[in-house]
Protein backbone atom coordinates (compact mmCIF):
# COMPACT_ATOMS: atom_id res chain seq x y z
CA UNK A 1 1.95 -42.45 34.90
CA UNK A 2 3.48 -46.09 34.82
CA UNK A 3 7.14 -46.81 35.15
CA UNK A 4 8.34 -48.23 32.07
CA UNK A 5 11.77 -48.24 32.52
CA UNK A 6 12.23 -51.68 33.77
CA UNK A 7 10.51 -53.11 30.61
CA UNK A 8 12.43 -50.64 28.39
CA UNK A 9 15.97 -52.30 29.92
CA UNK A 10 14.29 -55.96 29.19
CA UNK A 11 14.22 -54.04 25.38
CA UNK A 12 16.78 -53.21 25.47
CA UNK A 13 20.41 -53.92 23.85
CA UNK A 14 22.11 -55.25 26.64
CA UNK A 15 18.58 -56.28 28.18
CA UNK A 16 17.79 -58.94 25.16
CA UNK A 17 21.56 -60.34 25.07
CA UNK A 18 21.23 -61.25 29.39
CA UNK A 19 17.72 -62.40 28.59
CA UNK A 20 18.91 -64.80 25.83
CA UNK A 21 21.84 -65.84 27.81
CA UNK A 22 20.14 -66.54 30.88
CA UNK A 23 17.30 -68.43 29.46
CA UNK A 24 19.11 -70.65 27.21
CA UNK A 25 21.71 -71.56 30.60
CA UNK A 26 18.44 -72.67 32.56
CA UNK A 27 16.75 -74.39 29.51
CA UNK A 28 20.03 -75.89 29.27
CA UNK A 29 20.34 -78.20 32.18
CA UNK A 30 16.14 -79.10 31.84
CA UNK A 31 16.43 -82.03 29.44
CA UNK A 32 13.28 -81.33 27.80
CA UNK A 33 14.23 -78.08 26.30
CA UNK A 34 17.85 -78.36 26.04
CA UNK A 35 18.27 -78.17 22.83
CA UNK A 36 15.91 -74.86 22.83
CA UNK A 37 18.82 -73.75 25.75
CA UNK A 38 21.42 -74.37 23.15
CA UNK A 39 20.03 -72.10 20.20
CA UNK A 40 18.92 -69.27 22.24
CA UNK A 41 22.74 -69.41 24.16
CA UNK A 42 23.91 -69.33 20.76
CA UNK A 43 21.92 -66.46 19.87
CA UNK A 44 22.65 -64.49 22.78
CA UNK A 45 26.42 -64.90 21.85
CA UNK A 46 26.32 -64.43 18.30
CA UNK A 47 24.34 -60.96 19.13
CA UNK A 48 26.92 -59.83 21.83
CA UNK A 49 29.55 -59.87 18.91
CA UNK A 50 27.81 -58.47 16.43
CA UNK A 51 27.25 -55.18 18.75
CA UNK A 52 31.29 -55.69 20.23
CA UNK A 53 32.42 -55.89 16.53
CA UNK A 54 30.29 -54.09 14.18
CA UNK A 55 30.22 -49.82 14.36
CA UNK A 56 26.19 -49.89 14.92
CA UNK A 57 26.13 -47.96 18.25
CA UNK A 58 28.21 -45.45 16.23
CA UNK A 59 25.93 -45.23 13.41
CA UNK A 60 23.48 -44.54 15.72
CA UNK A 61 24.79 -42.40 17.69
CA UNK A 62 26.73 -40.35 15.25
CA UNK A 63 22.55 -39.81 13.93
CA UNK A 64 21.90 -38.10 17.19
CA UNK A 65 25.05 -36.07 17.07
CA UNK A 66 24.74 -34.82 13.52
CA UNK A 67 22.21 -32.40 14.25
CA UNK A 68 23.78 -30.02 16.32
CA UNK A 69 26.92 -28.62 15.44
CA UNK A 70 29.86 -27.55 17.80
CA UNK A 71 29.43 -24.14 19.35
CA UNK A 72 32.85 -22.54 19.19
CA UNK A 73 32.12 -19.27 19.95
CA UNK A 74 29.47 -18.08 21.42
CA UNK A 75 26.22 -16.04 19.04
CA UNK A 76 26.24 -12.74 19.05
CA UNK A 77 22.67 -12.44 20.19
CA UNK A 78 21.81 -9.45 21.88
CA UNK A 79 21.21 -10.23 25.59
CA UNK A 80 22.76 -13.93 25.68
CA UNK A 81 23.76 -13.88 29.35
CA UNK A 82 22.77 -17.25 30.78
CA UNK A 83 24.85 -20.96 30.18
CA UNK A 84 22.41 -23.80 31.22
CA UNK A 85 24.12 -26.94 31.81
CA UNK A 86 22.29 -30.34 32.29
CA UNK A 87 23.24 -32.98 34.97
CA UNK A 88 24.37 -36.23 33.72
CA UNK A 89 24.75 -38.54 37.21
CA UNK A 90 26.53 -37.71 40.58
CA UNK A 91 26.70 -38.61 43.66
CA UNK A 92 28.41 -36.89 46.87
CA UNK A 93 31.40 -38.83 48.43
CA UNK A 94 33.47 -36.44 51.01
CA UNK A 95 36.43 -39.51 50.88
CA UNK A 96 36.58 -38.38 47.07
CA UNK A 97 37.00 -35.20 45.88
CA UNK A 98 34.89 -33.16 43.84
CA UNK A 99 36.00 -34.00 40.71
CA UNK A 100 35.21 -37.66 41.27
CA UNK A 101 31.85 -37.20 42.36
CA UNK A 102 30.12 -36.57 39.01
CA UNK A 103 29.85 -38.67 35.79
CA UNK A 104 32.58 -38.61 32.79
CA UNK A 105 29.60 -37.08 30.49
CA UNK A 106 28.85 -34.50 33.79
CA UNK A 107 32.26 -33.18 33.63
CA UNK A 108 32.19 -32.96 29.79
CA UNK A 109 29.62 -31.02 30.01
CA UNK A 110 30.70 -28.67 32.45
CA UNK A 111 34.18 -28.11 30.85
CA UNK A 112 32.01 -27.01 27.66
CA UNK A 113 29.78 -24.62 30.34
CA UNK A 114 33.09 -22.97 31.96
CA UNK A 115 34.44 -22.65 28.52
CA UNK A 116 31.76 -20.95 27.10
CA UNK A 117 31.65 -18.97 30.35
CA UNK A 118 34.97 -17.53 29.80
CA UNK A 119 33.77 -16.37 26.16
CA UNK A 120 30.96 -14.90 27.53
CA UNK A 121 31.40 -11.81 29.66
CA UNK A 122 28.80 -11.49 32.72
CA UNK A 123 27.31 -14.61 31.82
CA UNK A 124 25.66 -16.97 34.62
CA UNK A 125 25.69 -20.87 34.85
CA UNK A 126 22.83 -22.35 35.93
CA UNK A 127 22.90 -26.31 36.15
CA UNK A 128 20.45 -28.19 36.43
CA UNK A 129 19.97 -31.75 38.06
CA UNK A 130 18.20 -33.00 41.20
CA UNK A 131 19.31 -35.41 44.52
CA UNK A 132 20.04 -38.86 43.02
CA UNK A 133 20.82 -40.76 45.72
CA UNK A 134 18.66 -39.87 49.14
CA UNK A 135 20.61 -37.90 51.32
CA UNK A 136 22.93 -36.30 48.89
CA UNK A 137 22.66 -33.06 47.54
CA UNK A 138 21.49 -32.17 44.03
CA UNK A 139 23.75 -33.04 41.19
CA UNK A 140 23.19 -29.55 40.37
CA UNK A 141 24.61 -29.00 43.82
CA UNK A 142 27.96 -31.15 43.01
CA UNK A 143 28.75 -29.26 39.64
CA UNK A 144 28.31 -25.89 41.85
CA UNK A 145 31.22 -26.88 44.12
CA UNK A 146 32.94 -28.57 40.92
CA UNK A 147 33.10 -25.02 39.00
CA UNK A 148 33.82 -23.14 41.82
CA UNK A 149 36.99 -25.77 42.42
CA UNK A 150 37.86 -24.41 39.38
CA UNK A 151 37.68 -21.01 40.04
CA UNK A 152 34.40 -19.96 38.91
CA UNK A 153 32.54 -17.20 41.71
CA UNK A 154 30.27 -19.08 43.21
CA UNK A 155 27.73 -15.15 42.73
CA UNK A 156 28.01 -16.71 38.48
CA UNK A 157 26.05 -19.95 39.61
CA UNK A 158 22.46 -20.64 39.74
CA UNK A 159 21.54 -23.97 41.13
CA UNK A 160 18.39 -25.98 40.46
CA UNK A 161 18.09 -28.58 41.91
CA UNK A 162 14.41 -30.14 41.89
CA UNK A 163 14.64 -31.79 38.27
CA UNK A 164 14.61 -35.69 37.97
CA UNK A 165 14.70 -35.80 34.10
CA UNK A 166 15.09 -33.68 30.77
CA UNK A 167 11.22 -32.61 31.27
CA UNK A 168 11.80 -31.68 34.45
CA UNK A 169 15.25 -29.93 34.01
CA UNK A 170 13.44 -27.61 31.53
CA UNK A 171 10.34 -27.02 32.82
CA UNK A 172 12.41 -25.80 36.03
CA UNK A 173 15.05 -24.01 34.04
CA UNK A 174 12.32 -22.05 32.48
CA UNK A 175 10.80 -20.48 36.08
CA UNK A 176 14.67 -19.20 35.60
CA UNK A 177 15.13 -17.64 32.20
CA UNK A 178 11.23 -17.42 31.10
CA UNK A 179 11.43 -16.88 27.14
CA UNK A 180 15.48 -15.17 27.22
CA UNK A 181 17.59 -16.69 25.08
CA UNK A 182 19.99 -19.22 26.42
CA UNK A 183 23.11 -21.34 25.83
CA UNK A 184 21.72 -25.08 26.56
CA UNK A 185 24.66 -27.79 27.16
CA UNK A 186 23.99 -31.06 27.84
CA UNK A 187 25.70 -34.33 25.60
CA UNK A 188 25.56 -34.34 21.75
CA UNK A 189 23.52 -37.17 22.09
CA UNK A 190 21.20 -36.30 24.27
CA UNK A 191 20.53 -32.70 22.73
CA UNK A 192 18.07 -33.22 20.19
CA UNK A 193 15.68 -34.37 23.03
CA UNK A 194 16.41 -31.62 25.21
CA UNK A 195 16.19 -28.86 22.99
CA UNK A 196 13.20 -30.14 21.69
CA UNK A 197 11.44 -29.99 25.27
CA UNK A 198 12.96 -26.42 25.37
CA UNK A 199 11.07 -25.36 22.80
CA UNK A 200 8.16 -27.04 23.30
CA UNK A 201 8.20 -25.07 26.14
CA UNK A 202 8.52 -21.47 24.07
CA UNK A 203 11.89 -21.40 25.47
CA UNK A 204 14.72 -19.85 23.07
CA UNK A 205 17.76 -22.52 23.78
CA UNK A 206 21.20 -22.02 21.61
CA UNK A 207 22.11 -25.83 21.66
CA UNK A 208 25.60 -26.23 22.60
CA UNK A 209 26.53 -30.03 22.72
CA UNK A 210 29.23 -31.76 24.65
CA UNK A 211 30.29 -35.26 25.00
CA UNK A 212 30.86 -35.24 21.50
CA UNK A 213 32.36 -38.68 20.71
CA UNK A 214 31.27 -40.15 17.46
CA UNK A 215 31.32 -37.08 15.03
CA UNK A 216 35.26 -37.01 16.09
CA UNK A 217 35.67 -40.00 13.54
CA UNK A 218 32.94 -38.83 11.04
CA UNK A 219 33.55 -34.70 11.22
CA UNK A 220 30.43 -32.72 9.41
CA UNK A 221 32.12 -31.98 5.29
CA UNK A 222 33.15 -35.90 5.65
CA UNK A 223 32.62 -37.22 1.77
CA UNK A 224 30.90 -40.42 1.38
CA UNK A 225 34.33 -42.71 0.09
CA UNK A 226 36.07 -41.26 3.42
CA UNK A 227 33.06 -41.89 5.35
CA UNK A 228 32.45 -45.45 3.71
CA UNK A 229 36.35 -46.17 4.38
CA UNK A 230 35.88 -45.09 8.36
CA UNK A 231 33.15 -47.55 8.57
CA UNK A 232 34.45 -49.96 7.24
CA UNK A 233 38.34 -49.75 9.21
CA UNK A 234 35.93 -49.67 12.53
CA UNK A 235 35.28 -53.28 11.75
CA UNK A 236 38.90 -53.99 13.23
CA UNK A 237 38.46 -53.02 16.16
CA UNK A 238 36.29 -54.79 18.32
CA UNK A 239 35.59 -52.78 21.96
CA UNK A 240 33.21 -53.23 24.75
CA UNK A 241 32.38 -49.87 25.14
CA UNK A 242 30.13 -50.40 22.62
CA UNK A 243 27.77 -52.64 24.53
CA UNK A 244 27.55 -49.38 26.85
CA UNK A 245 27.18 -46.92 23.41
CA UNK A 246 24.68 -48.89 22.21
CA UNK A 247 22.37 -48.55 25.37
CA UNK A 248 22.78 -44.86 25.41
CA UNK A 249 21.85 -44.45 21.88
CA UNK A 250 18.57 -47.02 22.40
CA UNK A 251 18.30 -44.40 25.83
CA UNK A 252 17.97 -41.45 23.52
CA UNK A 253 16.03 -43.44 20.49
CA UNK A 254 13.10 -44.66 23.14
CA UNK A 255 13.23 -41.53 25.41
CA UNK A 256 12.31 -39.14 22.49
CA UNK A 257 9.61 -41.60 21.31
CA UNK A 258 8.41 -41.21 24.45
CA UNK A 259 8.27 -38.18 24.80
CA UNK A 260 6.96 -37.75 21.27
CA UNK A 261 4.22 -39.64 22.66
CA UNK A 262 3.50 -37.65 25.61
CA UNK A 263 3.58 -34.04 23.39
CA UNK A 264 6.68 -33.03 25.54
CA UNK A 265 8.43 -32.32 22.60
């Protein structure tokens, strides 16, 4: 199968604004297409604003994150015994410690696990996340020693630790739990895709998102005056962060496409 991903960052938000940018700075100094150099410099500019300044990596993102509710408790499903938490990005670093070896969305996502652990008598955590970096161990690995830093037995913790991707993570997860029903955590974001490769897979996940950023400012019940007020007060606030929102939304937009395409989901 080819490896898209470099052509999907070209595509991408941040991809288009550095393409713009860059060509219209060497068009710039060739006299012949200078003036070509100035409009697409221009362009690239004018874009990078518009995704700084306007709330469209929230709309887009709040999308994804609308369709799974918070789990506050856990269901009373007969059976429910297993917590399987997805691997955002880590890497090992003995100079750091554990805690700063794993991604802000990781540890989100593990706090939710370990919560949900504690609610859960005999449950087991199994996360899920291969080697990233050659020579490392498995993210999967790094949460392990994460949770049991904070006091989980390490006898309540399944590693696996072959996945690359979502695919992956549940086609390995499932060697694990078969067709049991199972508390899935991974990002809000990122759980429609997931869950949908779940059960795709005849697995029986209980989506239990994390990371939940966007829905903060637009809670589910919000009426549409409040909701057209919050939108438009975001206006004010320009932020750079939403360069990096806006990728992980176009992520999770072209990953499920994909995968839409490939009947993994």
């Amino acid at each position: 199968m080819p490896n898209l991903k470099p052509l999907a960052d070209v595509f991408s938000p941040a991809g288009i604004v550095v393409t713009l940018l860059t060509a219209g700075i060497v068009l710039h100094f060739t006299l012949r297409h200078s003036r070509l150099g100035h409009r697409l410099l221009i362009s690239g500019a004018v874009l990078y604003l518009v995704f700084v300044f306007t709330p469209i990596s929230e709309i887009l993102i709040l999308n994804l994150e609308r369709q799974f509710p918070p789990m506050l408790v856990p269901p009373d499903s007969p059976k429910l015994d297993t917590i399987v938490v997805l691997s955002g990005y880590g890497e090992e670093n003995p100079a750091f410690p554990v805690t700063s070896n794993v991604s802000e969305e990781t540890v989100y996502c593990m706090a939710e696990g370990i919560r949900l652990y504690h609610l859960l008598p005999g449950a087991k955590l199994i996360f899920s996340g291969g080697v990233m970096r050659k020579g490392n161990k498995s993210v999967a690995g790094i949460m392990a020693d994460f949770v049991h830093a904070m006091g989980v037995p390490r006898q309540d913790v399944i590693v696996e630790g072959n996945s690359l991707d979502t695919y992956e993570n549940m086609v390995e997860v499932k060697k694990l739990v078969g067709s049991s029903s199972f508390i899935l955590v991974t990002s809000a974001s990122h759980m429609r895709r997931a869950a949908g490769v779940a059960r795709k897979q005849q697995m029986n996940p209980f989506p239990a998102p994390a990371f939940i950023r966007t829905s903060q400012n637009y809670p589910f019940g919000t009426g549409p005056i409040e909701y057209v007020r919050t939108f438009i007060m975001h206006f004010r606030h320009p932020s750079q962060e939403r360069v990096s929102a806006l990728q992980r939304a176009y992520h999770e937009y072209i990953g499920y496409l994909w995968y839409r395409l490939l009947g993994r989901v």
